[in-house]
Protein backbone atom coordinates (compact mmCIF):
# COMPACT_ATOMS: atom_id res chain seq x y z
CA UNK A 1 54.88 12.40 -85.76
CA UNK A 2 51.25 13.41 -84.34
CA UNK A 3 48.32 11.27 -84.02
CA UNK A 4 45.16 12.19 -82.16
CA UNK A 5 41.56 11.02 -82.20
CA UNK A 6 41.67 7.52 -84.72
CA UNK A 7 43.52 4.58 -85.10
CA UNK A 8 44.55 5.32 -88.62
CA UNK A 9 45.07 2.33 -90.33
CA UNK A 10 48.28 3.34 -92.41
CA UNK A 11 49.90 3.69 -88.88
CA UNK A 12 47.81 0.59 -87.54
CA UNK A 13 49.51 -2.49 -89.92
CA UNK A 14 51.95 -4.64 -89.89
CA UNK A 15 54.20 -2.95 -91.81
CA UNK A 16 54.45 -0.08 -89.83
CA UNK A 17 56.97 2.30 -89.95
CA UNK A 18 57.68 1.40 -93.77
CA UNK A 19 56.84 4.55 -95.76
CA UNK A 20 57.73 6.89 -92.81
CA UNK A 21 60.30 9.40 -92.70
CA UNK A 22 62.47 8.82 -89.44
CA UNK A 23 61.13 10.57 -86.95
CA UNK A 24 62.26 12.03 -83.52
CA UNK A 25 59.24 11.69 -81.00
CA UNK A 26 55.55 10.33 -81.23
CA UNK A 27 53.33 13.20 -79.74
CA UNK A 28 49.42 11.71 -78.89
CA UNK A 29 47.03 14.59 -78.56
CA UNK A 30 44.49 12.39 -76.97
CA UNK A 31 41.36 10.07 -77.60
CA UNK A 32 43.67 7.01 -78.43
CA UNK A 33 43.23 3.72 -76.96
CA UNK A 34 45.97 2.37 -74.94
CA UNK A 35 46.79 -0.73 -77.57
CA UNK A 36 47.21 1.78 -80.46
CA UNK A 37 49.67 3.83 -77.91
CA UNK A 38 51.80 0.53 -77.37
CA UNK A 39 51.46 -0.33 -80.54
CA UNK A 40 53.58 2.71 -82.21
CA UNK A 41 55.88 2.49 -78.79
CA UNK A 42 56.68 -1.02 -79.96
CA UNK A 43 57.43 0.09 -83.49
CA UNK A 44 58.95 3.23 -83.26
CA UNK A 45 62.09 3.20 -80.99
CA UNK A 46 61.65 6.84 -79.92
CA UNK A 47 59.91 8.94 -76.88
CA UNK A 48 55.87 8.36 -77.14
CA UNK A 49 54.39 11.05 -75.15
CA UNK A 50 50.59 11.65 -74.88
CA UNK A 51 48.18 13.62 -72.78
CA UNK A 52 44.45 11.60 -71.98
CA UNK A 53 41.42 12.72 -74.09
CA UNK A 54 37.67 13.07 -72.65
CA UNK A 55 36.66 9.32 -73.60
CA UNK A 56 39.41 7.86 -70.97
CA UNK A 57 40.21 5.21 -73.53
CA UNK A 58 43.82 5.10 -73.15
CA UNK A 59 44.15 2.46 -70.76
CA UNK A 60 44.16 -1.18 -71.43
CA UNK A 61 42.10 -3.72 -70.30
CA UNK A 62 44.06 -6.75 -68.48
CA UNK A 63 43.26 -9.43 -65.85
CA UNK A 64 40.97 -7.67 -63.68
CA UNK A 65 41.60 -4.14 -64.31
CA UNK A 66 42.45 -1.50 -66.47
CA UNK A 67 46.22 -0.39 -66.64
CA UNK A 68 47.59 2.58 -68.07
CA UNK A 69 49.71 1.82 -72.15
CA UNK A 70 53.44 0.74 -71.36
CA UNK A 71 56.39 2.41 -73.24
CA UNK A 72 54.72 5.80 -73.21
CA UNK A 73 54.80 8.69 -71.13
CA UNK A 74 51.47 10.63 -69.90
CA UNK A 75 52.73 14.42 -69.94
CA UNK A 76 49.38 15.88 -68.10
CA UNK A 77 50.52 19.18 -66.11
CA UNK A 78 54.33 18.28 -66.77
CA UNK A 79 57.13 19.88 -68.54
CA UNK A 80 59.13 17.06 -70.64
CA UNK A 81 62.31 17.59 -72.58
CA UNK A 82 62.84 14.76 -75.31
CA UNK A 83 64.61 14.51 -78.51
CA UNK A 84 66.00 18.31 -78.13
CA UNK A 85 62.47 19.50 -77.57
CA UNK A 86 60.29 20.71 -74.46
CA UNK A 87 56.81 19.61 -74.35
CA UNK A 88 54.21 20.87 -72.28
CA UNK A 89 51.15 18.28 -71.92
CA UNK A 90 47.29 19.61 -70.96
CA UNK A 91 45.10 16.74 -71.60
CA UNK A 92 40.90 16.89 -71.77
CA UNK A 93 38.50 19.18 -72.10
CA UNK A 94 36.29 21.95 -71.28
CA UNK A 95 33.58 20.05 -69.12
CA UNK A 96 30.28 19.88 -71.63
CA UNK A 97 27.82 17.28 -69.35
CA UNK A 98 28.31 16.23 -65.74
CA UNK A 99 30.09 12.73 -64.73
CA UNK A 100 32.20 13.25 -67.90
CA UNK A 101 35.57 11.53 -67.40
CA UNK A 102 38.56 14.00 -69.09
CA UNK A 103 36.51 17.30 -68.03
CA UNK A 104 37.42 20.02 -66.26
CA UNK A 105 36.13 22.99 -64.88
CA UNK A 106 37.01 27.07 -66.35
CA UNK A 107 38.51 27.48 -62.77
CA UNK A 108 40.42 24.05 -62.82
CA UNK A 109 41.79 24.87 -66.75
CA UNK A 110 42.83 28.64 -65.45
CA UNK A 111 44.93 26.80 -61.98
CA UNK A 112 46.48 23.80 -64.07
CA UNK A 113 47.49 26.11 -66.71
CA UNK A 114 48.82 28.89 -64.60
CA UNK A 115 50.99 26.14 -62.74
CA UNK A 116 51.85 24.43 -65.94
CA UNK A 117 53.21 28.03 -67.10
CA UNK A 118 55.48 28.35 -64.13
CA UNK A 119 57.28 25.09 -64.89
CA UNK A 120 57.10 25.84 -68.05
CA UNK A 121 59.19 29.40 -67.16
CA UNK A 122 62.01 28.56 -69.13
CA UNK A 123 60.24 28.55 -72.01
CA UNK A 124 58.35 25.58 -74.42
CA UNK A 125 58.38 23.96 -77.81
CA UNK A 126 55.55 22.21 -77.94
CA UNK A 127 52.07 22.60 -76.18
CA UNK A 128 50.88 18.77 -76.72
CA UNK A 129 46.95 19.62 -75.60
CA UNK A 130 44.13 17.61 -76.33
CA UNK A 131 41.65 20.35 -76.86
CA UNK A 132 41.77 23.28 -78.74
CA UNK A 133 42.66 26.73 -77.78
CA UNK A 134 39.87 29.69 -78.81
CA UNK A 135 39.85 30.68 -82.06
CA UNK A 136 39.69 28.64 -85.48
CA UNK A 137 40.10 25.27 -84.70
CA UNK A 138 37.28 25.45 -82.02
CA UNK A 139 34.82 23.31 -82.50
CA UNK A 140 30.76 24.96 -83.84
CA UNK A 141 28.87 23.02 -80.69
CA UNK A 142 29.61 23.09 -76.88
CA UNK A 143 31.23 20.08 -76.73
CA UNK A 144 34.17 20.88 -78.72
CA UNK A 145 34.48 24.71 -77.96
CA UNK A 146 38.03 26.03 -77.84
CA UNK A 147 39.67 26.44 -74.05
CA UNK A 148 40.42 30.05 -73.07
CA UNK A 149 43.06 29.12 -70.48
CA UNK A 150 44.63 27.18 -73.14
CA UNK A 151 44.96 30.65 -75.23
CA UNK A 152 46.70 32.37 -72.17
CA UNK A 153 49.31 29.81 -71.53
CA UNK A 154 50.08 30.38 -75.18
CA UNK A 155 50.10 34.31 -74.90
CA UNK A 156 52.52 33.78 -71.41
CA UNK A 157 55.25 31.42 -72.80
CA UNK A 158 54.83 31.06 -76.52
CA UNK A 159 55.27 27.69 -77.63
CA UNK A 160 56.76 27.69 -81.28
CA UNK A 161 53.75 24.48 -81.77
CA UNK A 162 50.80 24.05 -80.41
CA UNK A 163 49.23 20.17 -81.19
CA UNK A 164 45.62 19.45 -80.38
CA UNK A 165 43.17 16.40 -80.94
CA UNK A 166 39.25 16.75 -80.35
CA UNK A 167 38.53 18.12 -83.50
CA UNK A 168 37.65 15.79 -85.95
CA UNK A 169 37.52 16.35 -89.79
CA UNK A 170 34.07 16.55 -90.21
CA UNK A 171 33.72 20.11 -89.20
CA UNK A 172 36.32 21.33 -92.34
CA UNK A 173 38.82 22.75 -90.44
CA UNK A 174 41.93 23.88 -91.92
CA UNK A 175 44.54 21.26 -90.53
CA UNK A 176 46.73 24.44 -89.54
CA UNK A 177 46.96 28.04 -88.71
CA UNK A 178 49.27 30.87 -87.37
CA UNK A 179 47.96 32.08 -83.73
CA UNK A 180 48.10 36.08 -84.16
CA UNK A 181 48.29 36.91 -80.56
CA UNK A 182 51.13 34.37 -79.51
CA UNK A 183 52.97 33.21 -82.68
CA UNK A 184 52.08 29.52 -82.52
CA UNK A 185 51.41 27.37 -85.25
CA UNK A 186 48.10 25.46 -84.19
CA UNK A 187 47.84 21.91 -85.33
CA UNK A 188 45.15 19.70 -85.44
CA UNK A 189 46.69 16.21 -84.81
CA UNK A 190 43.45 14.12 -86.04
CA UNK A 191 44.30 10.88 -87.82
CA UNK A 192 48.34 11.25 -88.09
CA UNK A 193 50.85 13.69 -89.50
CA UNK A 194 54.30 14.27 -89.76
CA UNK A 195 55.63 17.73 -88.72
CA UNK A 196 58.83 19.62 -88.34
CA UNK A 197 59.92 22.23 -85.78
């Protein structure tokens, strides 16, 4: 299962996971608040993995701070293998405005991503990113432009899957495509979707 972007509310109820298919791993591409994140950790008994968005809204407010979601696993710059699959995580975005929490730099998405692709050497399923690669799913204004760097790590080590967030439905994407240069199959995670690799 993917989710991204919204707390849908068909995922977001009490009866939650009735009318699901069994599934094998939750991957969060971001822009998900920390309750929602323990929420389908609580429900589903399988490996929640997410990478942070550019609103930093994933943590939880309690007693006099904010704490990172429990049962769930932050795969930022890491290599995880879970249910038979290996997940590379790249959270946030191309910076768009300065102070921006989730932003980074051309130069920072180029280093993270070339070290992501060396522990990623021995190849990857899944590249669980919150923003889009270049190409169709990038968003029309600045903030939501694809990532370049993204597109190379693809071209380098070929995921089978790419999953993104950040691109919400109001722009009319297509939900999927087929990368031409690396083979991928690009999905936008928005709202929640079931998937097989």
């Amino acid at each position: 299962m993917i989710v991204a972007d919204y707390v849908h509310p068909f995922v977001y109820r009490q009866g939650f996971p009735q009318g699901v298919p069994q599934v094998d791993a939750v991957l969060a591409a971001g822009d998900l608040p920390g309750y929602y994140l323990e929420f389908i950790a609580t429900k589903l008994p399988v490996p929640v993995l997410y990478v942070p968005g550019n609103h930093a809204n994933e943590y939880i407010n309690e007693g006099d701070g904010r704490i990172l979601p429990r049962g769930v696993t932050n795969v930022h710059g890491r290599v995880v293998e879970v249910a038979g699959i290996t997940v590379a995580g790249w959270g946030g975005v191309p910076r768009y405005r300065d102070g921006g929490e989730g932003q980074y730099s051309e130069a920072q998405a180029r280093w993270g991503l070339r070290v992501l692709a060396m522990r990623a050497r021995r190849g990857v399923d899944v590249l669980l990113t919150h923003a889009p690669p270049t190409g169709p799913h990038a968003g029309l204004d600045h903030a939501h432009r694809g990532c370049a760097a993204l597109q190379t790590f693809m071209d380098r080590r070929h995921p089978k899957v790419v999953v993104h967030g950040h691109i919400h439905e109001y722009e009319g994407k297509k939900l999927e495509y087929l990368d031409p240069s690396s083979g991928a199959r690009v999905i936008n995670a928005y709202g929640y979707r079931i998937i097989e690799l």
